[in-house]
Protein backbone atom coordinates (compact mmCIF):
# COMPACT_ATOMS: atom_id res chain seq x y z
CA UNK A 1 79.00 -45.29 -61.50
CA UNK A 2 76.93 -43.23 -59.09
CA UNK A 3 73.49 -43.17 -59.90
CA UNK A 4 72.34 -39.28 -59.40
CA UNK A 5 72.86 -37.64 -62.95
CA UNK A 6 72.62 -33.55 -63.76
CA UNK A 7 69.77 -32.70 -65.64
CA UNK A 8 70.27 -31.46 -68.99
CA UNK A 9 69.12 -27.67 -69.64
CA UNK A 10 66.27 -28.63 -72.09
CA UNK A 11 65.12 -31.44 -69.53
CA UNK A 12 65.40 -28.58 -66.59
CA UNK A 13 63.71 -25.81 -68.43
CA UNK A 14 61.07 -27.79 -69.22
CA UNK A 15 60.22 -28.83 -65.72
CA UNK A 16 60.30 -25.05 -64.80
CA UNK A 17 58.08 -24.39 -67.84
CA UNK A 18 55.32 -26.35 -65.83
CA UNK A 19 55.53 -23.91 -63.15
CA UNK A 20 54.41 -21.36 -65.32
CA UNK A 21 51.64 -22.83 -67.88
CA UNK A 22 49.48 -25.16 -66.37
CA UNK A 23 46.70 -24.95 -69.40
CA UNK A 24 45.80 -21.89 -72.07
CA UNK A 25 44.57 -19.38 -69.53
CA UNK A 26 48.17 -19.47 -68.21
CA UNK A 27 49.23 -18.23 -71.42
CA UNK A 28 46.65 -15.89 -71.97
CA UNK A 29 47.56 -13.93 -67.92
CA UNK A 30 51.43 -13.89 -68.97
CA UNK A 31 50.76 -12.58 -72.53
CA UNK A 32 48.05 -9.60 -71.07
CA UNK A 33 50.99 -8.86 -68.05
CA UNK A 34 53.70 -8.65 -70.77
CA UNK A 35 51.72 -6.44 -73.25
CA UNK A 36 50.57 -4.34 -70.43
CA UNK A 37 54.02 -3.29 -69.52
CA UNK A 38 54.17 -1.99 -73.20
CA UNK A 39 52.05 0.82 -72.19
CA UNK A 40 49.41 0.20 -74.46
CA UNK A 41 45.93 1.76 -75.14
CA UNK A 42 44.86 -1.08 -76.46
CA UNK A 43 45.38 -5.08 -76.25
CA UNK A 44 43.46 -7.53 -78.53
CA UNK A 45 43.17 -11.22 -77.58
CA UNK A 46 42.26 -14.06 -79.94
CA UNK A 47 41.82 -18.14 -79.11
CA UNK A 48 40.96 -20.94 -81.22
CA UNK A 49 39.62 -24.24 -79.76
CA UNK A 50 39.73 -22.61 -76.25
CA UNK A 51 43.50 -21.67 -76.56
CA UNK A 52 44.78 -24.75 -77.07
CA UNK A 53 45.09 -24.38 -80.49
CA UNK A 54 46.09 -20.57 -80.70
CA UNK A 55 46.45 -17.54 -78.54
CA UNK A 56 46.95 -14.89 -79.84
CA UNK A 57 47.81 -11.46 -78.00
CA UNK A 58 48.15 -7.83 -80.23
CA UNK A 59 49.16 -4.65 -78.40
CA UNK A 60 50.12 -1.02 -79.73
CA UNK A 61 52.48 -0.74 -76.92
CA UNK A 62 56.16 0.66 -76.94
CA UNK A 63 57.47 -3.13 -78.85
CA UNK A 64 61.00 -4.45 -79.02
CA UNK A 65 63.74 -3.83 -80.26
CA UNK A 66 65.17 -6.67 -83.14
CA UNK A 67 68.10 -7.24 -81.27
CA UNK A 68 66.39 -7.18 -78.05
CA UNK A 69 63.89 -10.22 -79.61
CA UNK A 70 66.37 -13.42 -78.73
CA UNK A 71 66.79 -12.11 -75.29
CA UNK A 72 62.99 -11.75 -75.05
CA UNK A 73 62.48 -15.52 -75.13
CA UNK A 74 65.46 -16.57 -73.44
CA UNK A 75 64.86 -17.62 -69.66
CA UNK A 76 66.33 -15.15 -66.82
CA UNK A 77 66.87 -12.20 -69.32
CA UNK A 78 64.48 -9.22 -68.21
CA UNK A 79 64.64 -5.40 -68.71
CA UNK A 80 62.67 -4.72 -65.31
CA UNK A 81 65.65 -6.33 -62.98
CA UNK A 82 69.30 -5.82 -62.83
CA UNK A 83 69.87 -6.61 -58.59
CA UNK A 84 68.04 -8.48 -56.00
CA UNK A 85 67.27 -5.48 -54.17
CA UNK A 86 64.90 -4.84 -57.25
CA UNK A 87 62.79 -7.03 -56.28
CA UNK A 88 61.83 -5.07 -53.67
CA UNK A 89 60.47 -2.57 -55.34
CA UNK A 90 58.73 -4.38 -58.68
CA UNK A 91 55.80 -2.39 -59.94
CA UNK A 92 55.67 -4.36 -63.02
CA UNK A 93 53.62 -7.16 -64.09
CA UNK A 94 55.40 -9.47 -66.36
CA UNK A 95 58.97 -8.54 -64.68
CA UNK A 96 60.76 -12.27 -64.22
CA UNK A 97 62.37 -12.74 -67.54
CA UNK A 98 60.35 -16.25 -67.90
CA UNK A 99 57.06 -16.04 -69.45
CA UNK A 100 57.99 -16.39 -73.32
CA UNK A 101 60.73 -18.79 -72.23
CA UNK A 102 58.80 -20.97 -70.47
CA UNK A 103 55.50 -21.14 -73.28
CA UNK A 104 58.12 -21.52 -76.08
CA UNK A 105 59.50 -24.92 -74.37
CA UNK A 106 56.21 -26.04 -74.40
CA UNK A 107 54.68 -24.62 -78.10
CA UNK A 108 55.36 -23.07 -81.06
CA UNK A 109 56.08 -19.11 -80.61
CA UNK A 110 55.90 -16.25 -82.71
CA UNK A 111 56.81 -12.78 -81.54
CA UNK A 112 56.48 -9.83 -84.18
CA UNK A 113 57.36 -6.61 -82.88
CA UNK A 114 57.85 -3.01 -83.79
CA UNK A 115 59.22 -0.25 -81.82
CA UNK A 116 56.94 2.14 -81.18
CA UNK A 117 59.15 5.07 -82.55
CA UNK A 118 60.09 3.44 -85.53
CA UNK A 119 58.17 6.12 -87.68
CA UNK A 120 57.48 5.06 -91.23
CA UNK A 121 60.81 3.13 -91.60
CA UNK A 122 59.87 -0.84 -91.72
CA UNK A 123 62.05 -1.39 -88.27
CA UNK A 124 59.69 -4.52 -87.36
CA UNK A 125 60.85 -7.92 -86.62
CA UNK A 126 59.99 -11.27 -85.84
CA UNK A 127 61.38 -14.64 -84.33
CA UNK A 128 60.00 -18.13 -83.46
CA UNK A 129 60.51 -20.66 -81.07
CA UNK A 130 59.39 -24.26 -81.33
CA UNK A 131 59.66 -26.72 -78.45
CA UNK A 132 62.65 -24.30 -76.99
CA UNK A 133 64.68 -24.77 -80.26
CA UNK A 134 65.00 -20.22 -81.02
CA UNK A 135 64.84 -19.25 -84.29
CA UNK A 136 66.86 -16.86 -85.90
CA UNK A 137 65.39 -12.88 -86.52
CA UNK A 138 63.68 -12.10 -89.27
CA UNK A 139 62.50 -8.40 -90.67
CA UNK A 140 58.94 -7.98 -90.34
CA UNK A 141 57.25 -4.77 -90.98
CA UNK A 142 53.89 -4.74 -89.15
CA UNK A 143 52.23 -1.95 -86.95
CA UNK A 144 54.09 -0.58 -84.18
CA UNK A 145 53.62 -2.36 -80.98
CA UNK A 146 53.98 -6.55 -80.70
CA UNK A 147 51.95 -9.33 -81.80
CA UNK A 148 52.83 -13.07 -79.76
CA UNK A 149 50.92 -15.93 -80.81
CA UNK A 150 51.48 -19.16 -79.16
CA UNK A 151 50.30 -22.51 -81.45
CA UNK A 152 49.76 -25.89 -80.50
CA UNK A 153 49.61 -25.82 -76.39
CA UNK A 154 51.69 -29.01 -75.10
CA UNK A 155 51.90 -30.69 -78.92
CA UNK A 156 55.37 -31.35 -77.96
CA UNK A 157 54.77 -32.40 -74.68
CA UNK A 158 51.35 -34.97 -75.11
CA UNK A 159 51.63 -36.34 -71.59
CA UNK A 160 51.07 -32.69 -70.93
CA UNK A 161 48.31 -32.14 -73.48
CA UNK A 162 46.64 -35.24 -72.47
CA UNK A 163 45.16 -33.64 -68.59
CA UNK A 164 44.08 -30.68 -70.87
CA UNK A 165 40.44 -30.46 -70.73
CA UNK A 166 37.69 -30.00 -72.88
CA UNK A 167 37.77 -27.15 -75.06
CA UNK A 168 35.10 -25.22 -73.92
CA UNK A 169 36.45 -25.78 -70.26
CA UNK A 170 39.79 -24.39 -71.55
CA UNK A 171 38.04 -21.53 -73.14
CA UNK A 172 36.14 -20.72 -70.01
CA UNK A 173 39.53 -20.64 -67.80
CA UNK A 174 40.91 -18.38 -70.41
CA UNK A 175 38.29 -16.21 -70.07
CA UNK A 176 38.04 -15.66 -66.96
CA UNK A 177 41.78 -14.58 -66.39
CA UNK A 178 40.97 -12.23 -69.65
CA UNK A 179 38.60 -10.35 -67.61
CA UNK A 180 40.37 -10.43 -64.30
CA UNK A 181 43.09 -8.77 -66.18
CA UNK A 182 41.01 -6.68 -68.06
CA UNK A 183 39.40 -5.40 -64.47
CA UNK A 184 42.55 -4.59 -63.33
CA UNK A 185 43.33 -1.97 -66.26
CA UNK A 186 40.17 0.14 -66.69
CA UNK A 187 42.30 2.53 -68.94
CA UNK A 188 43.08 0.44 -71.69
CA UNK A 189 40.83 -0.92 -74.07
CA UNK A 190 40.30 -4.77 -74.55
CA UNK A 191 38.98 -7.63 -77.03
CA UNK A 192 38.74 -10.99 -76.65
CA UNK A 193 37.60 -13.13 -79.65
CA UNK A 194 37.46 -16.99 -79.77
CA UNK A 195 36.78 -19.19 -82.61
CA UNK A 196 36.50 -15.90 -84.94
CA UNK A 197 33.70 -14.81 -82.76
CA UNK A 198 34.22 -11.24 -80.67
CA UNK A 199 32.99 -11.92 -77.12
CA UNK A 200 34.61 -9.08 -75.32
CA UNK A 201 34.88 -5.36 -76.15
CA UNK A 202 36.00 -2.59 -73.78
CA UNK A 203 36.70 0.55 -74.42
CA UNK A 204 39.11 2.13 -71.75
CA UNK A 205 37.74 4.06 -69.47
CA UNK A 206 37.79 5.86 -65.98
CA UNK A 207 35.48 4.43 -64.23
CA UNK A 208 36.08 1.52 -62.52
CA UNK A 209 32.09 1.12 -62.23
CA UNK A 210 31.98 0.80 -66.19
CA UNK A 211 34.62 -1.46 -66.65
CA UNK A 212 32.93 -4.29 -64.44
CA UNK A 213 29.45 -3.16 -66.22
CA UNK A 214 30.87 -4.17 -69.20
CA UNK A 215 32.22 -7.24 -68.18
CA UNK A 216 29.50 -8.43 -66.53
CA UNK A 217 26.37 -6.49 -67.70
CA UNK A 218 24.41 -3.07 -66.44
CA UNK A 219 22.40 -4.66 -64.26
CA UNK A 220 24.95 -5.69 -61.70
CA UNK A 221 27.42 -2.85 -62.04
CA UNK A 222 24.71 -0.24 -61.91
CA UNK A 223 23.47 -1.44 -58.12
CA UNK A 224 27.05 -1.82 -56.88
CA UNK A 225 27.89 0.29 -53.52
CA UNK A 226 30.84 2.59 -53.92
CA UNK A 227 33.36 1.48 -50.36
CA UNK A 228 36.46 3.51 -49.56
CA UNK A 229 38.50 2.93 -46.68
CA UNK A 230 42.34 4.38 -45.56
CA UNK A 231 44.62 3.81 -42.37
CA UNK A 232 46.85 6.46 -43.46
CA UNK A 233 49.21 3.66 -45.50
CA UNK A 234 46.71 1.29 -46.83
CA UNK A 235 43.72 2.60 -49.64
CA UNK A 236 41.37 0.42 -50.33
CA UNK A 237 38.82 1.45 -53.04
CA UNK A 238 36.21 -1.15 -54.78
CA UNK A 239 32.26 -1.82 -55.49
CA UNK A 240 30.46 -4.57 -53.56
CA UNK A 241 26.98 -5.98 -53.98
CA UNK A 242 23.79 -5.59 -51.96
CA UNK A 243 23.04 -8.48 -50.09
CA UNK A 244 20.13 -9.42 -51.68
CA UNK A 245 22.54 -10.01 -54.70
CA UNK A 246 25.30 -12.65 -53.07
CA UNK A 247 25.79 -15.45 -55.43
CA UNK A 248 26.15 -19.51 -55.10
CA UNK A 249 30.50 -19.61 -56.17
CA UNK A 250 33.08 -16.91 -55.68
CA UNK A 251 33.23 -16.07 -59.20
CA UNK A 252 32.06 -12.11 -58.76
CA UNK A 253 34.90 -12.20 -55.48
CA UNK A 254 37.97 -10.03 -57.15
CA UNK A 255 40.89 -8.44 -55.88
CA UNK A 256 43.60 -6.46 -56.74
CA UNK A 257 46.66 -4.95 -55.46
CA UNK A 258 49.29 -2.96 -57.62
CA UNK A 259 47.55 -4.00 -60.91
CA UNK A 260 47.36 -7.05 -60.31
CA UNK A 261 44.45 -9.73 -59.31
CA UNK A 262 45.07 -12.14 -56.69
CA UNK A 263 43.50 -14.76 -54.02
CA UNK A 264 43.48 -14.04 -50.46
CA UNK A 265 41.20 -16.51 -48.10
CA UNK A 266 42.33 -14.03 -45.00
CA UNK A 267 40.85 -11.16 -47.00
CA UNK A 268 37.62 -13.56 -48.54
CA UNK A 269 37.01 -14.68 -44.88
CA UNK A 270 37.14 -10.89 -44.07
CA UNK A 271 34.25 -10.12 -46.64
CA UNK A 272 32.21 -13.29 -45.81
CA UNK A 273 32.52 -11.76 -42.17
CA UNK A 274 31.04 -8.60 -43.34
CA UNK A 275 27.99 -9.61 -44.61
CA UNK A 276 27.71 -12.17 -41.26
CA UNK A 277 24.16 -12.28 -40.80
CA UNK A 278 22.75 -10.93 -44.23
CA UNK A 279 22.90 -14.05 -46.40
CA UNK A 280 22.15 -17.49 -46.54
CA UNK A 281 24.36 -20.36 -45.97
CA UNK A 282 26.35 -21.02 -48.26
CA UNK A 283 26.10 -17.92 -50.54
CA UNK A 284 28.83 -15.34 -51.12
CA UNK A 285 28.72 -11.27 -51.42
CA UNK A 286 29.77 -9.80 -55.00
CA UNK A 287 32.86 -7.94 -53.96
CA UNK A 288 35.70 -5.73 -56.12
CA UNK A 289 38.30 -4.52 -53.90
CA UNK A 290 41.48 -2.52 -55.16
CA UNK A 291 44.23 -2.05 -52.35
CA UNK A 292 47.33 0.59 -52.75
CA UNK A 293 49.86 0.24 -50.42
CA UNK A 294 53.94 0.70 -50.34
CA UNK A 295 55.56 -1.80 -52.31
CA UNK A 296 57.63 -3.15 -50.00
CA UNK A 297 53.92 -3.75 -47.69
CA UNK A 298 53.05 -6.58 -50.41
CA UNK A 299 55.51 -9.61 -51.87
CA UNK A 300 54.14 -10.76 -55.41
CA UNK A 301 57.22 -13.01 -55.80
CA UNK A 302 55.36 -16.04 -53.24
CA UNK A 303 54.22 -17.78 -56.52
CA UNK A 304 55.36 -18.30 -60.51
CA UNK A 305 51.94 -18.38 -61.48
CA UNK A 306 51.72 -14.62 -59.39
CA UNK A 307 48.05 -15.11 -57.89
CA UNK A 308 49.38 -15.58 -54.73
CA UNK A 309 50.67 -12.89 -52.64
CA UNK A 310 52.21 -12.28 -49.12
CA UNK A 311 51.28 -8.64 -46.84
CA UNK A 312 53.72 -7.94 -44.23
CA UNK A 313 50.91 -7.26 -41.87
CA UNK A 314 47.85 -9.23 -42.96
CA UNK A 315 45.83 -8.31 -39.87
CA UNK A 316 46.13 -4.77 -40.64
CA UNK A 317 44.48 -5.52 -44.18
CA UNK A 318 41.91 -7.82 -42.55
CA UNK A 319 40.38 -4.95 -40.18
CA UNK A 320 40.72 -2.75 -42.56
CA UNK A 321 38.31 -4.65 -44.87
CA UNK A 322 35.66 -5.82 -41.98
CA UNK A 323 35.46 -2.41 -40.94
CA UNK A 324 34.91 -0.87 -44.57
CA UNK A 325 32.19 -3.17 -45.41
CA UNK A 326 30.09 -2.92 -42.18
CA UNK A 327 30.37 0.97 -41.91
CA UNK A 328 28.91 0.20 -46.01
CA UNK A 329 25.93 -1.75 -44.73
């Protein structure tokens, strides 16, 4: 009998599950990319015992239709992709058809949801998946838009569960992809509660200036410099610090390209070459840095987890940024 066996589907989408949610704040950056495709105005987020045991994530967005609901947490179903040529061309956030999948192998998930146009009738429903087993539909007539909460984070999975770390670790993963999200979408609001307790409120706004103000308080966003820079294909738009106010970690380093946040060392090296000769060693500038560019300039697919991304001409970006930030100081 040979000895190399087919894996069965529950075995294989739970491997791929992995790929996707590596801890709460995992959850909490697929939920946010899903609800902003929606088209909200606004998007509440709630956690309890740093995500692990709940995340919850409310939006007034377009919602879904019931009979759409089983395909919504079914792996490889998507309404953003019919061809691979599609691909080429994404300009959504949550587009892949595996986020809800994916959490509900791995938790218990609940996803109400009520179309948008529904008008007074009660055309809201909801369905649950537990450890990949889907749940039938069920009416439910809440506000328009979709709720998705996600309980018990790896309680089927405990050798999972078990690398987890503290809560307040969790909690402070989570909220850092809250706000990078959050950064990204200056025109919708944002909460983000945890244990009951409201930590975040943003109201939407127009200015990118205000959004990182409130994130991370008056005194840094009102000294940021303004930096613009174009080659005629490539805008790049953002806020950086003085250089009297560089920081110890990376942690006020963000960038973003077609909505979304991402890590770049080529870029980060480009910034840290920028302020060569202005700080100390070992210190870092305070940088936000939006680029637009064609889609096809930029590949979002490199990674599942979708911080990673791949320019077709990196070099391009990389003199583009030196040359910004010195002309800036």
């Amino acid at each position: 009998m040979g000895r190399i066996h087919r894996l069965p589907v529950s075995v294989v989408n739970r491997i791929a599950a992995g790929e996707v949610v590596e801890r709460p704040a995992s959850v909490v950056k697929e939920l946010l990319e899903n609800a902003l495709d929606a088209s909200p105005s606004r998007i509440d987020v709630a956690l309890e015992q740093g995500g692990v045991a709940l995340v919850r994530v409310v939006d007034d967005g377009v919602g879904i239709d019931a009979d759409d609901l089983p395909l919504a947490v079914t792996a490889h179903a998507t309404s953003k992709l019919r061809v691979a040529e599609d691909l080429e061309r994404i300009d959504t956030l949550g587009f892949r058809g595996e986020a809800l999948a994916s959490i509900g192998e791995v938790a218990r998930l609940v996803v109400r949801s009520r179309p948008r146009d529904a008008g007074t009738t009660p055309a809201g429903a909801s369905i649950t998946v537990n450890g990949g087993r889907i749940g039938d539909v069920v009416p439910d007539a809440g506000a328009p838009g979709t709720t998705v909460e996600v309980h018990q984070l790896f309680g089927n999975v405990p050798a999972r569960r078990a690398f987890l770390r503290t809560p307040q670790t969790e909690w402070s993963h989570a909220s850092e992809a809250f706000v990078r999200t959050a950064l990204a979408h200056p025109g919708v609001a944002f909460t983000l509660s945890h244990n009951g307790r409201r930590v975040h409120d943003l109201p939407a706004t127009t200015s990118w200036r205000r959004r990182i103000s409130d994130c991370f308080g008056n005194d840094l966003g009102d000294r940021l410099l303004d930096v613009e820079a174009d080659d005629g294909e490539i805008g790049l738009g953002g806020l950086m610090g003085h250089p009297q106010d560089d920081v110890a970690a990376g942690r006020l380093q963000h960038l973003f390209v077609a909505g979304r946040p991402f890590r770049d060392r080529a870029i980060l090296h480009a910034v840290q070459e920028g302020y060569r000769g202005l700080l100390l060693g070992g210190r870092h500038p305070v940088i936000f840095l939006r680029f637009d560019m064609p889609p096809e300039m930029v590949d979002v697919n490199v990674h599942p987890a979708k911080m990673e991304v791949r320019f077709r001409d990196p070099q391009r970006l990389y003199r583009l940024v030196l040359a910004a930030l010195r002309e800036r100081l």
